[in-house]
C-alpha atoms as a PDB file:
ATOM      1  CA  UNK A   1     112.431 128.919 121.822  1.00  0.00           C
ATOM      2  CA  UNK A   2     110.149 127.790 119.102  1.00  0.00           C
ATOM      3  CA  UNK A   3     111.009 127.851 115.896  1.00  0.00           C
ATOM      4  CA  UNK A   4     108.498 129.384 113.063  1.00  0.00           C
ATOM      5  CA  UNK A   5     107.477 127.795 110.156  1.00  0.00           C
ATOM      6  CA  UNK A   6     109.795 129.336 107.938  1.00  0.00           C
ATOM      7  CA  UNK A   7     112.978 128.757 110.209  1.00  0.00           C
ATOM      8  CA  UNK A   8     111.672 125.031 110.512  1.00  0.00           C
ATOM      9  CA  UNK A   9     111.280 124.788 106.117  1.00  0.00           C
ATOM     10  CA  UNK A  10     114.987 125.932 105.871  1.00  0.00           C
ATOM     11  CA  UNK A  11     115.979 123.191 108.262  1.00  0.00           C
ATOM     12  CA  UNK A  12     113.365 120.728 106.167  1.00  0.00           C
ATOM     13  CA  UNK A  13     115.102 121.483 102.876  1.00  0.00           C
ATOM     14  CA  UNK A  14     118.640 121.911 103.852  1.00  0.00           C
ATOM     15  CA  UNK A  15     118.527 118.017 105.270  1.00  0.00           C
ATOM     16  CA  UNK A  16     116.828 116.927 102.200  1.00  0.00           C
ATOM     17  CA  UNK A  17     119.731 118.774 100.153  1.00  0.00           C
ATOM     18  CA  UNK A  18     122.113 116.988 102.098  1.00  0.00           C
ATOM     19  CA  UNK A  19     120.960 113.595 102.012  1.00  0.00           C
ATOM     20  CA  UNK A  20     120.432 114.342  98.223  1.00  0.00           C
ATOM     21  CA  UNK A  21     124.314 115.118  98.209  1.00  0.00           C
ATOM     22  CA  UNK A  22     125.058 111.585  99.881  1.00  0.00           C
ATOM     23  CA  UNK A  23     123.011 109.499  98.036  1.00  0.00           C
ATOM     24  CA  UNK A  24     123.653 110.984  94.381  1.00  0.00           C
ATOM     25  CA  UNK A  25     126.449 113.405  94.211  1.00  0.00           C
ATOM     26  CA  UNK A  26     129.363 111.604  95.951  1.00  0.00           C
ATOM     27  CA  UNK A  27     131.505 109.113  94.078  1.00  0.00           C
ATOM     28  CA  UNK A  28     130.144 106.735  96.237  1.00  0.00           C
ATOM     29  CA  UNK A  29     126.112 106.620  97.696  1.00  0.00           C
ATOM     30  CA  UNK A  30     126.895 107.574 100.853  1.00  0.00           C
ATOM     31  CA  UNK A  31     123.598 105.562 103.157  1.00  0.00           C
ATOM     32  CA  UNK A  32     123.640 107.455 106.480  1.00  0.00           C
ATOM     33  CA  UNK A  33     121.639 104.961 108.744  1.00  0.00           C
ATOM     34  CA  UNK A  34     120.817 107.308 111.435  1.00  0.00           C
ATOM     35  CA  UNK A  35     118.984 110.135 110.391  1.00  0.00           C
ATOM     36  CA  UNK A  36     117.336 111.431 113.769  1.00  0.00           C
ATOM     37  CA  UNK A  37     116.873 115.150 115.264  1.00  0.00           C
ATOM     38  CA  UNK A  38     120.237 114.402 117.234  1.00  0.00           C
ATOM     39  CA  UNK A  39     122.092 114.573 113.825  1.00  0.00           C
ATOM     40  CA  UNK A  40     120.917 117.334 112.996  1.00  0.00           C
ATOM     41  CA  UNK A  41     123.346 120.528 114.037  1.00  0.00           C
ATOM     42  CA  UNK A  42     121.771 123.711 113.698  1.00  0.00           C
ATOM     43  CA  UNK A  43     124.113 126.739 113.274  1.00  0.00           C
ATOM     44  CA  UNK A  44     123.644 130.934 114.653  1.00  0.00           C
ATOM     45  CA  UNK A  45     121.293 131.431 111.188  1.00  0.00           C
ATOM     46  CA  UNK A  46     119.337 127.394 111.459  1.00  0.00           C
ATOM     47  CA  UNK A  47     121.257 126.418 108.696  1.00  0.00           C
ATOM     48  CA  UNK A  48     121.198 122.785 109.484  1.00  0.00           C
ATOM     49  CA  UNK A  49     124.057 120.093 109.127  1.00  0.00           C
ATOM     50  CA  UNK A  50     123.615 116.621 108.823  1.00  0.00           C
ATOM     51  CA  UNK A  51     126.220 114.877 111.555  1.00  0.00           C
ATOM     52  CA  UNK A  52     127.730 111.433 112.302  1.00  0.00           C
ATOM     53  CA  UNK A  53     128.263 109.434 109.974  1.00  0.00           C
ATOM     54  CA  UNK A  54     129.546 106.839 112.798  1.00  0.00           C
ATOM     55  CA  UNK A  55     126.878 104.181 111.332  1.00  0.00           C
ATOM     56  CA  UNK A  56     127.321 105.095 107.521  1.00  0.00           C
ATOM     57  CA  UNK A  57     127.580 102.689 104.391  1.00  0.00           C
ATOM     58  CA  UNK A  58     128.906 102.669 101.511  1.00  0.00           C
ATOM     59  CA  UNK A  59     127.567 101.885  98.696  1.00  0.00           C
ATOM     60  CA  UNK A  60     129.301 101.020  94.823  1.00  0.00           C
ATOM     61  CA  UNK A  61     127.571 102.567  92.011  1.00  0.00           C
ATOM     62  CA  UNK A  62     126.907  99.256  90.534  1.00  0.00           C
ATOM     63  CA  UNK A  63     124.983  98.246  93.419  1.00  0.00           C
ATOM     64  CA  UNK A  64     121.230  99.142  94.583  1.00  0.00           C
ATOM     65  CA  UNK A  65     121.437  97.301  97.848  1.00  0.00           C
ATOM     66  CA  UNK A  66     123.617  96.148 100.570  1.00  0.00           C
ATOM     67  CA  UNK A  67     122.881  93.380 103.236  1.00  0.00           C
ATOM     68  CA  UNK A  68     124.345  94.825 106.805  1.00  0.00           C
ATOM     69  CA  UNK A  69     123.366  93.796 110.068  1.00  0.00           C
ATOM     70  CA  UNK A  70     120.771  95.741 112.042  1.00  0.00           C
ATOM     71  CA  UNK A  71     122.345  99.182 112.959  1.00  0.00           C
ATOM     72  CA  UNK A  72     119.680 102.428 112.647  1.00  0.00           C
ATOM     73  CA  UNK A  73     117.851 103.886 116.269  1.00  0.00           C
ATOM     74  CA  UNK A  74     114.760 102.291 117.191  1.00  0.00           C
ATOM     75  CA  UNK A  75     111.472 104.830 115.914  1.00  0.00           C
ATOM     76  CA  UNK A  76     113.381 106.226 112.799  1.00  0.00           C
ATOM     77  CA  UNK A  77     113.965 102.591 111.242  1.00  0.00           C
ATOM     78  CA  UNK A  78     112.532 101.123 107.935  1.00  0.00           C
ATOM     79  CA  UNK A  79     110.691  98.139 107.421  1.00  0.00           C
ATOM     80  CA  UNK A  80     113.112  96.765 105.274  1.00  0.00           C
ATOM     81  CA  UNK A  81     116.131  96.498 108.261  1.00  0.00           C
ATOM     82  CA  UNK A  82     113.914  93.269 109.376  1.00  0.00           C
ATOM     83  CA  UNK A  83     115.396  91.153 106.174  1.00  0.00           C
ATOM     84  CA  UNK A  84     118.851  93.609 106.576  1.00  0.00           C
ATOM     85  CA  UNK A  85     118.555  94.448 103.199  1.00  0.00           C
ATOM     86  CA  UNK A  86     118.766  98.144 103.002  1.00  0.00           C
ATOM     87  CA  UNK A  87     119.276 100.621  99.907  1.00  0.00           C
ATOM     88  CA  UNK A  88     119.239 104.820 100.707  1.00  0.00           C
ATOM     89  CA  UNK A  89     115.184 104.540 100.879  1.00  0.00           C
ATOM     90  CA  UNK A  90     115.778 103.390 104.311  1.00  0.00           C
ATOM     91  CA  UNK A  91     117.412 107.706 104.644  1.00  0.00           C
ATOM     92  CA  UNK A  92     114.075 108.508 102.674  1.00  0.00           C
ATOM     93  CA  UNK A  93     111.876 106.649 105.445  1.00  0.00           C
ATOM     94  CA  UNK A  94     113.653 107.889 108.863  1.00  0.00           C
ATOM     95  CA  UNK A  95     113.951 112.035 107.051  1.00  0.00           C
ATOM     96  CA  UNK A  96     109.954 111.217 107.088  1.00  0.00           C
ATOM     97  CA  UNK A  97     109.744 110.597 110.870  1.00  0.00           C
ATOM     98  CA  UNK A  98     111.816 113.457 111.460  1.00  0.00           C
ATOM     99  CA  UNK A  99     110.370 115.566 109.085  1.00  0.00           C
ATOM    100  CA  UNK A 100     107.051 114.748 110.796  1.00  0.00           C
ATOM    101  CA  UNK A 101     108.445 115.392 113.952  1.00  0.00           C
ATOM    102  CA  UNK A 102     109.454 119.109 112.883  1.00  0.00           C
ATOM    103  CA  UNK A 103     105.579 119.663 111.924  1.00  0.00           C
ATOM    104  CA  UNK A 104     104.197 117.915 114.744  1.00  0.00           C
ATOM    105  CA  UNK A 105     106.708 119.669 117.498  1.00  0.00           C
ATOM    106  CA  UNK A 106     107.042 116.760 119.267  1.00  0.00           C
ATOM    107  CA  UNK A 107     108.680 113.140 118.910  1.00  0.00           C
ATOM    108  CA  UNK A 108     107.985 110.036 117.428  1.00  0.00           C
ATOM    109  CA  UNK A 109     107.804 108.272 120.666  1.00  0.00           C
ATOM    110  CA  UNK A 110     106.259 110.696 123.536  1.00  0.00           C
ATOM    111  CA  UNK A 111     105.988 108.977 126.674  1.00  0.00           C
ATOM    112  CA  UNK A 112     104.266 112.185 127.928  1.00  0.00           C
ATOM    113  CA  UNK A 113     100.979 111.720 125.864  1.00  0.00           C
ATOM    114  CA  UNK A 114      98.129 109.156 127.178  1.00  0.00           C
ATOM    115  CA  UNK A 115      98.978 105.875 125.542  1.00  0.00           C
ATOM    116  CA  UNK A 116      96.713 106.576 122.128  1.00  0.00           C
ATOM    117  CA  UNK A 117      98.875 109.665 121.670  1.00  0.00           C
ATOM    118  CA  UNK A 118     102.000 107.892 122.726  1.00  0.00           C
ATOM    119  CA  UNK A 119     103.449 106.704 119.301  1.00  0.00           C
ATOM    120  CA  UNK A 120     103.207 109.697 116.197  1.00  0.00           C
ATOM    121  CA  UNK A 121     103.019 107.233 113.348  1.00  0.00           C
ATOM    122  CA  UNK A 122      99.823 105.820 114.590  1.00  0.00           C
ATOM    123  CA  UNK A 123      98.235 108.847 115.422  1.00  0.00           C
ATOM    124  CA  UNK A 124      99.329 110.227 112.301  1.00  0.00           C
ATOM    125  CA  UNK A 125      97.673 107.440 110.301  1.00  0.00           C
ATOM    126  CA  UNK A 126      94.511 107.786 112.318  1.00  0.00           C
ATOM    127  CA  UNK A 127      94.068 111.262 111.506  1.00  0.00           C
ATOM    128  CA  UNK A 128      95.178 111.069 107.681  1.00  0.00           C
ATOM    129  CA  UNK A 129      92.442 108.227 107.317  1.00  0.00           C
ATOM    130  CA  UNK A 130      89.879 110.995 108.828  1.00  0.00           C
ATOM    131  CA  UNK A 131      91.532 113.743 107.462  1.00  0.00           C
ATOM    132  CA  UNK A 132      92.836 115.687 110.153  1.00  0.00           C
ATOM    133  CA  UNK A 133      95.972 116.441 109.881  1.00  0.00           C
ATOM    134  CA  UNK A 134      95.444 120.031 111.081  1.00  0.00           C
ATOM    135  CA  UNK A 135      95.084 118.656 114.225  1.00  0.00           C
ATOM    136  CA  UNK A 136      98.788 117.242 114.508  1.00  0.00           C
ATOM    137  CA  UNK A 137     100.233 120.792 113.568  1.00  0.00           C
ATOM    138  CA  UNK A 138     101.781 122.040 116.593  1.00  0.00           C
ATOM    139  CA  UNK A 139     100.092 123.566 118.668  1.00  0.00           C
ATOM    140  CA  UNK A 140     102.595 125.548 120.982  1.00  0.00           C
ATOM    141  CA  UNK A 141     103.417 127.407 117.776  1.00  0.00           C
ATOM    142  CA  UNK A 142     100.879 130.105 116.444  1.00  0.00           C
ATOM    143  CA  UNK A 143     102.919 130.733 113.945  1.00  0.00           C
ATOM    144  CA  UNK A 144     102.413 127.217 112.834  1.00  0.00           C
ATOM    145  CA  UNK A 145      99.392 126.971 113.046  1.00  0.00           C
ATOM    146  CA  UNK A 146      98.784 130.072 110.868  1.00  0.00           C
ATOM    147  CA  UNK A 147     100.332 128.414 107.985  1.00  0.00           C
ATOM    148  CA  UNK A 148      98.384 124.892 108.776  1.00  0.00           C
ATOM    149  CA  UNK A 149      97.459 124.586 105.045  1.00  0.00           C
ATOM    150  CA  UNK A 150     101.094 124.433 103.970  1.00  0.00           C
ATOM    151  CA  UNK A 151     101.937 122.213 106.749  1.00  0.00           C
ATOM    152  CA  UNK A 152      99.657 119.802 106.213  1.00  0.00           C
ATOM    153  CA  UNK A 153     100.743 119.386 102.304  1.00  0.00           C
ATOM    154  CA  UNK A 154     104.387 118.926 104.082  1.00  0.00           C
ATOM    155  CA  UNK A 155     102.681 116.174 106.177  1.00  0.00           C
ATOM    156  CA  UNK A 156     101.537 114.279 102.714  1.00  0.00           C
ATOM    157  CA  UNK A 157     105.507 114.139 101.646  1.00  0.00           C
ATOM    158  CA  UNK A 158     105.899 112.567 104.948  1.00  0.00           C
ATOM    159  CA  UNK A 159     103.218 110.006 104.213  1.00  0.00           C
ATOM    160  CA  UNK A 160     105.021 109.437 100.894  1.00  0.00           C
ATOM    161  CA  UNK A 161     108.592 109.255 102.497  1.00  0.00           C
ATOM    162  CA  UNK A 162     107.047 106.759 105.197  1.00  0.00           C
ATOM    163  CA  UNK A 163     105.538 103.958 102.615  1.00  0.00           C
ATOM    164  CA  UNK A 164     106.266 100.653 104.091  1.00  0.00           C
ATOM    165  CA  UNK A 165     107.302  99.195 100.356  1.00  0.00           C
ATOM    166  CA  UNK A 166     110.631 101.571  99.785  1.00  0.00           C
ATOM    167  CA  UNK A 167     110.483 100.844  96.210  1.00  0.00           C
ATOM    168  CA  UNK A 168     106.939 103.323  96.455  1.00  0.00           C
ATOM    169  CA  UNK A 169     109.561 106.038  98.559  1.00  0.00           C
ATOM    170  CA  UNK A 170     110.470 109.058  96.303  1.00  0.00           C
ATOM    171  CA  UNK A 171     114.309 109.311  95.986  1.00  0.00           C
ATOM    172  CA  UNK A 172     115.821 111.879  97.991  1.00  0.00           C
ATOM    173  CA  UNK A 173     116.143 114.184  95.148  1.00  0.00           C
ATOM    174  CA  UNK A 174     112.613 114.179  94.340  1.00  0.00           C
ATOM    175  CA  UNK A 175     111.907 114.922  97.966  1.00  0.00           C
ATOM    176  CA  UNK A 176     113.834 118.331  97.406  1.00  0.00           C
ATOM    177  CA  UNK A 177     111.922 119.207  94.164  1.00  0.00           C
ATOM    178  CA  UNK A 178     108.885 118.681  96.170  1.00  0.00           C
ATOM    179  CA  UNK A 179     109.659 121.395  98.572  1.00  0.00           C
ATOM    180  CA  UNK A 180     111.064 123.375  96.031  1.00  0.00           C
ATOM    181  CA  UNK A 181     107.559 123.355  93.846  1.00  0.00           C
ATOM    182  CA  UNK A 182     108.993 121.760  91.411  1.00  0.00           C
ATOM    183  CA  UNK A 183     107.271 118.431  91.751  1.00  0.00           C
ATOM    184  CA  UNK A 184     103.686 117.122  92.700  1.00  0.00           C
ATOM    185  CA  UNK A 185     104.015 114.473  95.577  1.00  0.00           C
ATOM    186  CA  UNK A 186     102.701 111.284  95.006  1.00  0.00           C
ATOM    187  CA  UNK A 187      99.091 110.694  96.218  1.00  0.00           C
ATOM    188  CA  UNK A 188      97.975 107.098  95.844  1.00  0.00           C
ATOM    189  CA  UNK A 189      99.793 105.757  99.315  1.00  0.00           C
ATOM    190  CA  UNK A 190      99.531 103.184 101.841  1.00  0.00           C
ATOM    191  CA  UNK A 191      98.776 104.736 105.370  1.00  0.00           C
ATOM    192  CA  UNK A 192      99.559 101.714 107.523  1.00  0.00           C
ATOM    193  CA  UNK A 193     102.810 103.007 108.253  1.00  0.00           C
ATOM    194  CA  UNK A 194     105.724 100.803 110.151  1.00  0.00           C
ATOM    195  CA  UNK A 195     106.191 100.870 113.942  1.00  0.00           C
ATOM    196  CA  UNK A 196     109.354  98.475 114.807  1.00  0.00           C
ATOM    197  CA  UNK A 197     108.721  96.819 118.048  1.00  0.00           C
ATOM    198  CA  UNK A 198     110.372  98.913 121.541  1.00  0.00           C
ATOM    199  CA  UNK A 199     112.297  97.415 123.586  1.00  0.00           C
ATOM    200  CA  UNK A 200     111.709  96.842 127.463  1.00  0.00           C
ATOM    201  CA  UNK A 201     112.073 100.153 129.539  1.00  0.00           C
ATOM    202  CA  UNK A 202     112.400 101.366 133.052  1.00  0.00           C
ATOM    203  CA  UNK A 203     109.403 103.199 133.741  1.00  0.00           C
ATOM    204  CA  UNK A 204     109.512 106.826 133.015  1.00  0.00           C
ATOM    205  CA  UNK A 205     112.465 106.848 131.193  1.00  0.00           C
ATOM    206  CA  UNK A 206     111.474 108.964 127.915  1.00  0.00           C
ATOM    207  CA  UNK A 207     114.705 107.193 125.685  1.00  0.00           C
ATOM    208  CA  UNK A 208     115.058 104.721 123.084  1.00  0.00           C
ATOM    209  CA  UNK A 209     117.370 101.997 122.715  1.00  0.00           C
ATOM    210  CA  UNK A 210     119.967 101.985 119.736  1.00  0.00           C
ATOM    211  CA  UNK A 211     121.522  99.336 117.850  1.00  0.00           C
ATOM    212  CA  UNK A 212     125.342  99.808 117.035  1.00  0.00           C
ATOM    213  CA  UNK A 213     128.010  97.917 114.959  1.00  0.00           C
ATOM    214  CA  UNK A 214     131.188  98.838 114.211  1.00  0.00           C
ATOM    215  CA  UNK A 215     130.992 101.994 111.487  1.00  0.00           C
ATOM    216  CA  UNK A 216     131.909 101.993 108.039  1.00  0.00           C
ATOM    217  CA  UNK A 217     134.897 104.282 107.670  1.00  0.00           C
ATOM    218  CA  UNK A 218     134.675 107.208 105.613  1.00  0.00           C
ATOM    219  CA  UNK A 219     137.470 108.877 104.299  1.00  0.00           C
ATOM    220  CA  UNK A 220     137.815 112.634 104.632  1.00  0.00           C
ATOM    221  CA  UNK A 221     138.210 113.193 101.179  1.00  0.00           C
ATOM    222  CA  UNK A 222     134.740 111.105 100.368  1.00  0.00           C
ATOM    223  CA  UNK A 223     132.652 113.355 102.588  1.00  0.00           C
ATOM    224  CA  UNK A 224     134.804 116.980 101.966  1.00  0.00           C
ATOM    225  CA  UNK A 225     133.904 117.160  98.038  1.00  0.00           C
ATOM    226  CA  UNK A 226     132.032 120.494  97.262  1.00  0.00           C
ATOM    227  CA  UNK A 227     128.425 120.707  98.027  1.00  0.00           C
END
């Protein structure tokens, strides 16, 4: 089934409403560290859900930034997790793979594609230098590809989301004025965007390797506030 470019906005903004909820609305920032397509539960109506929260930190009010070891899935991580000094920007930069992976139909690292095509942030860079980013709108969708123009301005918030220096990431709440038309998205970015080394892997094995550490707990009561 593919999903139309209206079903796949709702499922944009609803994870950019949530992470906005973790990261400013709970008495604690709530840093998910493992915002990928597999934690993202769809329900009957694609209202989307963002899940496990197995590799979550938490962070005090009076800090900006936490030092934790390295703990996020290999193609979703920020440049930052090589000095393991994270803050929620490293949310920001992994909801702009995925969110580029929604508008792209396909994943960040496609084994299927000849080996230019292979990794979506370097194609995507390519073609944003050259400007043609119509070109990366999927193409099994006609629906998508109807709406192109409107999917390539999504692809420019995913640019912004994706800058290498997080301090030049929008916050998550600006990300949801954005879609909302309530904000302009930045437009003087960096287009060199980070690709963290892969590790070794059996041939024809379309996976990648994760890094996990022992989770942060969270409390019922810290994630069960209203929305």
């Amino acid at each position: 089934m593919l999903l139309n470019w209206q079903q796949r906005k709702k499922i944009i903004i609803d994870v950019a409403r949530g992470l906005t909820y973790l990261h400013d609305e709970c008495r604690q920032t709530i840093v998910h560290l493992d915002i990928k397509p597999h934690n993202i539960l769809l329900d009957e109506n694609f209202n989307a859900k963002i899940s496990d929260f197995g590799l979550s930190k938490l962070v005090d009010c009076d800090q900006s930034q936490v030092v934790t070891t390295m703990r996020e899935t290999l193609g979703y991580m920020a440049p930052e997790w090589l000095s393991s000094v994270i803050t929620k920007k490293v949310d920001v930069n992994s909801f702009g793979v995925v969110l580029l992976e929604i508008l792209c139909g396909r994943r960040n690292l496609d084994h299927s594609q000849p080996k230019e095509a292979m990794h979506l942030l370097d194609l995507f860079s390519k073609n944003i230098e050259e400007d043609r980013l119509l070109d990366l709108v999927d193409k099994y969708s006609e629906d998508m590809q109807l709406h192109g123009a409107e999917v390539v301005k999504m692809m420019r918030l995913a640019a912004w989301c994706l800058q290498n220096d997080y301090t030049k990431r929008p916050s998550m709440s600006m990300v949801v004025k954005v879609l909302e038309g309530a904000m302009n998205f930045e437009s003087d970015l960096d287009y060199f965007f980070f690709n963290p080394p892969l590790p070794n892997m059996r041939a024809g094995v379309d996976d990648q390797k994760e890094h996990v550490v022992v989770a942060t707990p969270l409390l019922p009561s810290i994630l069960s506030r209203p929305r």
